[in-house]
N, C-alpha and C. Protein backbone atom coordinates (compact mmCIF):
# COMPACT_ATOMS: atom_id res chain seq x y z
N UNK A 1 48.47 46.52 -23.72
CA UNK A 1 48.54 46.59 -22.26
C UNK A 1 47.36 45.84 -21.62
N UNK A 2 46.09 46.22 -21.76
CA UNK A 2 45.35 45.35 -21.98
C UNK A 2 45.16 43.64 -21.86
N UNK A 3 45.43 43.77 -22.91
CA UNK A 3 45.75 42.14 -23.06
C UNK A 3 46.14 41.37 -21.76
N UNK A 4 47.82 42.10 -21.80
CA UNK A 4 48.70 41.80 -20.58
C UNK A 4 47.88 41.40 -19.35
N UNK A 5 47.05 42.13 -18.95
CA UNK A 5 46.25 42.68 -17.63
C UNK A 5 45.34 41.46 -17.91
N UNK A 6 44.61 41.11 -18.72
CA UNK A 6 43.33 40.11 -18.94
C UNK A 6 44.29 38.81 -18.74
N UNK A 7 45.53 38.29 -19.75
CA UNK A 7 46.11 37.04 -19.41
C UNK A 7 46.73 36.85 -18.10
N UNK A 8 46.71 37.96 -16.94
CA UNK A 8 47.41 38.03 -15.80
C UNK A 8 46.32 37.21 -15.42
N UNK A 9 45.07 38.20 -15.50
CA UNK A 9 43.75 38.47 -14.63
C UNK A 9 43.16 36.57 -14.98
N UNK A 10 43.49 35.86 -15.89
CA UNK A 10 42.89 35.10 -16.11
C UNK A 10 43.86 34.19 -15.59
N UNK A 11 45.03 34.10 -15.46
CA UNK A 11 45.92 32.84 -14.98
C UNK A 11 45.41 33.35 -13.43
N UNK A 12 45.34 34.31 -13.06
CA UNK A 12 45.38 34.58 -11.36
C UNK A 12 43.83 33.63 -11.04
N UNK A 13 42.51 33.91 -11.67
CA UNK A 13 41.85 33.88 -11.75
C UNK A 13 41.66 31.99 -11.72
N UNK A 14 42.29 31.63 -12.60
CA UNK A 14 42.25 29.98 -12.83
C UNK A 14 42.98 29.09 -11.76
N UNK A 15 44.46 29.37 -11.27
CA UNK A 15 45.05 29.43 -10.45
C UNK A 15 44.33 29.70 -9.03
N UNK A 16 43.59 30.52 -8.64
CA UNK A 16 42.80 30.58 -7.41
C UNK A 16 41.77 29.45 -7.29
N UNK A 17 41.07 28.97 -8.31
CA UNK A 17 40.13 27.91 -8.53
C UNK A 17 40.78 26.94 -8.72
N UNK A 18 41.66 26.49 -8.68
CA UNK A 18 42.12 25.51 -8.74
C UNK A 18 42.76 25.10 -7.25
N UNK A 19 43.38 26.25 -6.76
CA UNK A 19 43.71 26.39 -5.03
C UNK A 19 42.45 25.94 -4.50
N UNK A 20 41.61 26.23 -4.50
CA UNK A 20 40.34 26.21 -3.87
C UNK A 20 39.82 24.75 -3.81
N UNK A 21 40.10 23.96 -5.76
CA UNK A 21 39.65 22.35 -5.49
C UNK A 21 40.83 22.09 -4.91
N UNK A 22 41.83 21.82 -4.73
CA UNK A 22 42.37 21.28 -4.15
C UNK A 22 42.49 20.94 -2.94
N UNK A 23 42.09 22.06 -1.81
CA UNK A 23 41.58 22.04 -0.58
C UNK A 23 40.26 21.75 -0.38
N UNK A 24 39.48 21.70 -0.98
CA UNK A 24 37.83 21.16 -0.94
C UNK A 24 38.43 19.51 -0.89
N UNK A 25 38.83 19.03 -2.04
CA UNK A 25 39.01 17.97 -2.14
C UNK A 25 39.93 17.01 -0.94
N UNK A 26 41.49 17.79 -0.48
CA UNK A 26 42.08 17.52 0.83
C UNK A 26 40.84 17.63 1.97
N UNK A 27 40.06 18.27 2.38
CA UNK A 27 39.01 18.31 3.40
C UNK A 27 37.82 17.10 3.20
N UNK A 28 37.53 16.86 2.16
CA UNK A 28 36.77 15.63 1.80
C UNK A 28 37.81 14.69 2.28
N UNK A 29 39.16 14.27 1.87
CA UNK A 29 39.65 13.16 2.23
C UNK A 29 40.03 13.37 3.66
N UNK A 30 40.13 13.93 4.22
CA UNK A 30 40.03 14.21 5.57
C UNK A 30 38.96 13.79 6.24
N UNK A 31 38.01 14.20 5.98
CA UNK A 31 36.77 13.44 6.63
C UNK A 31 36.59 12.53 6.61
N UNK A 32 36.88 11.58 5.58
CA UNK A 32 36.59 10.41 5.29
C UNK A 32 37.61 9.55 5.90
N UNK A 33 38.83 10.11 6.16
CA UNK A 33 39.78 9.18 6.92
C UNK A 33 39.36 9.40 8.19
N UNK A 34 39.06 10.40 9.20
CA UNK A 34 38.33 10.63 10.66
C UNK A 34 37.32 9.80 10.14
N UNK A 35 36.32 9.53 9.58
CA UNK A 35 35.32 8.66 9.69
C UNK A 35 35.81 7.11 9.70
N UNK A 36 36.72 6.68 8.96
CA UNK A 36 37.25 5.26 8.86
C UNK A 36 38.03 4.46 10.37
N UNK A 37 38.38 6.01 10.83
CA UNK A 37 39.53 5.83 12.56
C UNK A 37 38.30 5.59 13.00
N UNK A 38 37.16 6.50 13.58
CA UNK A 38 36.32 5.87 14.07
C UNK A 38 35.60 4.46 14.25
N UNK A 39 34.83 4.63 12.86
CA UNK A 39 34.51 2.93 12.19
C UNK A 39 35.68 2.18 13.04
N UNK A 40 36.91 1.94 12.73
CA UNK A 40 37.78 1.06 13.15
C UNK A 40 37.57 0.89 14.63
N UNK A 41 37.72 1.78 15.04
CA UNK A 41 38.17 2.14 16.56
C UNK A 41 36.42 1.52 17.50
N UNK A 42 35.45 1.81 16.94
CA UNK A 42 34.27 0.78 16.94
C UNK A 42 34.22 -0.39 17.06
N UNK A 43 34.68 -0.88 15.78
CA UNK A 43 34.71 -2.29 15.63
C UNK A 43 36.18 -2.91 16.52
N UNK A 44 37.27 -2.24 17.34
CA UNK A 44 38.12 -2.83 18.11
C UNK A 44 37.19 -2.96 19.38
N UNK A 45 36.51 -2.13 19.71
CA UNK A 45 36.10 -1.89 20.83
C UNK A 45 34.30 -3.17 21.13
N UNK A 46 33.92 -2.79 19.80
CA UNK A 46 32.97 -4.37 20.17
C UNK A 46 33.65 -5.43 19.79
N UNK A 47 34.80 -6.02 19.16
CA UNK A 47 36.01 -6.94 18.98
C UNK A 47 36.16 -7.87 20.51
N UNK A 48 36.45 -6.55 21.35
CA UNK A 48 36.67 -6.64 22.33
C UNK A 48 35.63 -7.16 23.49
N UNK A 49 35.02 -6.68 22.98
CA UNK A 49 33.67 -7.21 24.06
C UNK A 49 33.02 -8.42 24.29
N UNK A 50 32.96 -8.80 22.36
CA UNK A 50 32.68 -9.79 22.15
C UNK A 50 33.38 -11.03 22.74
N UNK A 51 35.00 -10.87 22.81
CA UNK A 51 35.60 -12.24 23.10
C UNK A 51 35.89 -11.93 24.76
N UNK A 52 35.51 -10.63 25.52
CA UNK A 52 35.19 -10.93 27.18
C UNK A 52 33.69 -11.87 27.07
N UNK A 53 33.35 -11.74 26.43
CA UNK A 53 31.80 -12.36 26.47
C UNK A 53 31.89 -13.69 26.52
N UNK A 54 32.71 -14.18 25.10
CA UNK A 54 32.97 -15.40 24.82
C UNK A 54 33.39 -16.23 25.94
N UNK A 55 34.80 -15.69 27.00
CA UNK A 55 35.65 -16.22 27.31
C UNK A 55 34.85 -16.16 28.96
N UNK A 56 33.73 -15.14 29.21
CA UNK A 56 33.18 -15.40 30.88
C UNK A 56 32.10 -16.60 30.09
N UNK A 57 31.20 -16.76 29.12
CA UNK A 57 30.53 -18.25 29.12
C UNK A 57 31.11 -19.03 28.48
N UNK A 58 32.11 -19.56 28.45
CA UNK A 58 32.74 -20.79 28.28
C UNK A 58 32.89 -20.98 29.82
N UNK A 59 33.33 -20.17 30.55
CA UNK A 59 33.77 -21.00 32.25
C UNK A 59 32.76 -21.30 32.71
């Protein structure tokens, strides 16, 4: 009976840690994609600036 109870206790046990990386790891890639939209969304926005810049000294 025993036994039973320890191989439960240990799949439940492994199974929870493993739930756990999996969402650590989804939240890391999460961040890192919000960090990349940003970055991007940066570089559209001085993109942008740059060629109003360009295009008032050329006239």
């Amino acid at each position: 009976m025993l036994d039973k109870v320890g191989v439960v206790l240990a799949t439940v046990l492994s199974l929870s840690t493993l739930t756990l990386n999996i969402l650590t790891i989804i939240e890391k890639l999460t961040a890192i994609r919000k960090e990349r939209q940003k970055q991007q969304k940066k570089r559209r926005i001085h993109k942008r600036i740059r060629a109003r810049h360009r295009r008032r000294t050329r006239q």
